[in-house]
C-alpha atoms as a PDB file:
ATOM      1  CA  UNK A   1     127.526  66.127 152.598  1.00  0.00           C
ATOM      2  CA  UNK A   2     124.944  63.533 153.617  1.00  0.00           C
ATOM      3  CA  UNK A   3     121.934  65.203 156.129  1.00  0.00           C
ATOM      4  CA  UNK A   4     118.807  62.773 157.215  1.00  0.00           C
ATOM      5  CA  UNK A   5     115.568  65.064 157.903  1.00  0.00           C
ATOM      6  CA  UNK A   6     112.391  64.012 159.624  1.00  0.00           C
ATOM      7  CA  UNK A   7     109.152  64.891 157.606  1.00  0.00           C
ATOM      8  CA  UNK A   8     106.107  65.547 158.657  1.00  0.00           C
ATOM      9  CA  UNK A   9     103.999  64.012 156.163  1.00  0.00           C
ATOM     10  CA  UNK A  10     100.530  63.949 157.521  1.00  0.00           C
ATOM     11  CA  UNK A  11      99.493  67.321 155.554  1.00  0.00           C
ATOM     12  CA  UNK A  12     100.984  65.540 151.986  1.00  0.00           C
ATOM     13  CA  UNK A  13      99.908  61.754 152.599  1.00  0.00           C
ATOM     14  CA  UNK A  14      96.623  62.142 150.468  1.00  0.00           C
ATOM     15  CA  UNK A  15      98.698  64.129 147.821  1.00  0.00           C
ATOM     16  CA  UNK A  16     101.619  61.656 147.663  1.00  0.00           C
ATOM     17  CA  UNK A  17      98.861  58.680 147.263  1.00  0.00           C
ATOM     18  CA  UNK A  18      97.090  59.862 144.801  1.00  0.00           C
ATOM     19  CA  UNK A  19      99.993  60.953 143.217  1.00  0.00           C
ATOM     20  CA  UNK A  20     101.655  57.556 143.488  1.00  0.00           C
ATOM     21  CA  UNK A  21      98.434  55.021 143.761  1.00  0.00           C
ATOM     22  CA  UNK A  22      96.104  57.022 141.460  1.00  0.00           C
ATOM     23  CA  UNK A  23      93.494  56.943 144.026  1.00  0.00           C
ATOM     24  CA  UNK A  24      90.996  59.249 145.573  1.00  0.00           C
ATOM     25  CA  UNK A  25      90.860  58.330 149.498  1.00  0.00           C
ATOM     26  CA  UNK A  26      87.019  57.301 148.594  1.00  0.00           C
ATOM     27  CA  UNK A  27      86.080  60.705 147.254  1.00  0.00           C
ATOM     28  CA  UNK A  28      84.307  60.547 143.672  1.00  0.00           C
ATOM     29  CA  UNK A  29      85.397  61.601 140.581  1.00  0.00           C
ATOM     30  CA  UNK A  30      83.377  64.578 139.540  1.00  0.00           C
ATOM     31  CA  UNK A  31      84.527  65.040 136.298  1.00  0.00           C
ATOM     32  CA  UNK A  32      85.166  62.018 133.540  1.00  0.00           C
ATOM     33  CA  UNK A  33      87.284  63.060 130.732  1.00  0.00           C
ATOM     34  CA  UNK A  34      86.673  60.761 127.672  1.00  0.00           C
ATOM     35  CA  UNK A  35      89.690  58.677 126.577  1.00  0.00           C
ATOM     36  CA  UNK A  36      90.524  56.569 124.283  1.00  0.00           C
ATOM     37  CA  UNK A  37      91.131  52.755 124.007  1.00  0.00           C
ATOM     38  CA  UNK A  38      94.540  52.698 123.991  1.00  0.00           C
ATOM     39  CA  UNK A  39      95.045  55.588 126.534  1.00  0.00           C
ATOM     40  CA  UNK A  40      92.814  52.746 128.892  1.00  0.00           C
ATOM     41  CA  UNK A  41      94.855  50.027 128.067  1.00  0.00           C
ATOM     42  CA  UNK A  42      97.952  52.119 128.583  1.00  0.00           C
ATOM     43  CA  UNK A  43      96.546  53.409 132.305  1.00  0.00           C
ATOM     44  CA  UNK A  44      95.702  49.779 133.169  1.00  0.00           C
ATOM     45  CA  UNK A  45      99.229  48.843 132.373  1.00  0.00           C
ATOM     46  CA  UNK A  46     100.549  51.419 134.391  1.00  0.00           C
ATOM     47  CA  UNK A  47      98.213  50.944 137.383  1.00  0.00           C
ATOM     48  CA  UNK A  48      99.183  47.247 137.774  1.00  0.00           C
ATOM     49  CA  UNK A  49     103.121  48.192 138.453  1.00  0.00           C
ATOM     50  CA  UNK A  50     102.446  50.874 140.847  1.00  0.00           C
ATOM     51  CA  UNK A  51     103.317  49.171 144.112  1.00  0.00           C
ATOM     52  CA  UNK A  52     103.922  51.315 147.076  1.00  0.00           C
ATOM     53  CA  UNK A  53     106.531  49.649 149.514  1.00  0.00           C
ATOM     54  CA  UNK A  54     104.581  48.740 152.566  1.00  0.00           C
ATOM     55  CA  UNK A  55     107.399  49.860 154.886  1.00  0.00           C
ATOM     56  CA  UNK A  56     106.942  53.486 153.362  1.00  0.00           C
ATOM     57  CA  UNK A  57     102.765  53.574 153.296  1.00  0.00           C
ATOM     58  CA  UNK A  58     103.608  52.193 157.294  1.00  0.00           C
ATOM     59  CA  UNK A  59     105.388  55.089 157.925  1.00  0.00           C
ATOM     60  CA  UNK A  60     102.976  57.860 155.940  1.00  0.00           C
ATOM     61  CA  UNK A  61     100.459  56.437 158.062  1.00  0.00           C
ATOM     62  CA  UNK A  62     102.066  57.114 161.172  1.00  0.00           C
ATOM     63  CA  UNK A  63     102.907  61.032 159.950  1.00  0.00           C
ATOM     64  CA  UNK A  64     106.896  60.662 159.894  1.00  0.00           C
ATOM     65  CA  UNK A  65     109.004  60.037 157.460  1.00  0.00           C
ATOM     66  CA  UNK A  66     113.070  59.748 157.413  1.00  0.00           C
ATOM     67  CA  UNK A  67     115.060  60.890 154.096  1.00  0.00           C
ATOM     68  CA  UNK A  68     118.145  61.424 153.180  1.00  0.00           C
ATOM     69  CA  UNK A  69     119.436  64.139 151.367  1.00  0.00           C
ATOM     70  CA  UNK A  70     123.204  64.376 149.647  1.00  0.00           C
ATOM     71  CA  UNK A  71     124.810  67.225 148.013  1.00  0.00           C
ATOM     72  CA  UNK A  72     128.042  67.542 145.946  1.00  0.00           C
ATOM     73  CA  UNK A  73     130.721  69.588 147.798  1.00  0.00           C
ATOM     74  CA  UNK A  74     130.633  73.526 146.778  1.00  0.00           C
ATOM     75  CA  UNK A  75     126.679  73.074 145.598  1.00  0.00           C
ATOM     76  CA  UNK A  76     124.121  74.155 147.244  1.00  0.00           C
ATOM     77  CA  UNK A  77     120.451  74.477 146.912  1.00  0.00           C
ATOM     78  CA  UNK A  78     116.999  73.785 148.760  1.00  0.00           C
ATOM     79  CA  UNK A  79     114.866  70.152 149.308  1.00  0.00           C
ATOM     80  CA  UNK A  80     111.619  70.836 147.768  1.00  0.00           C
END
C-alpha cells in the first residue's frame, strides 16, 4: 500500500535545518564544548557534503511538504 500525505512543516522547518544544515537560523551558540582536532577536521568534512536539495528547502519554505509512505501488505504501524 502506497499513501502520499501533505505535511505541514512550518512548526519543524528550523528543527529539520538544523538537524540537516547544522545551523542555528542566526541565533548564537551559548555554549562551546571543547573538541578536539580531529573531531574539527571530521565536522568540516561532514559539513561540506551536507547539501539540501533546493527543490525540498523550496518547499519547507513555503510550509508544505508531499511524502510518500509504503507499507508491506499485513504490516502496519504509524509515520513518525
Amino acid at each position: 500500500m502506497v499513501m502520499t500525505i501533505n505535511i505541514d512543516c512550518n512548526a519543524c522547518y528550523r528543527k529539520v535545518k538544523r538537524a540537516l544544515l547544522n545551523m542555528l537560523d542566526g541565533e548564537a551558540a551559548t555554549e562551546e564544548v571543547k573538541k578536539s582536532n580531529h573531531v574539527l577536521r571530521k565536522l568540516e568534512k561532514q559539513k561540506q557534503n551536507q547539501v539540501l536539495d533546493p527543490h525540498i528547502e523550496e518547499k519547507f519554505g513555503g510550509g508544505r511538504l508531499l511524502a510518500c509512505i509504503s507499507s508491506r501488505p499485513g504490516q502496519c504501524g504509524c509515520a513518525d
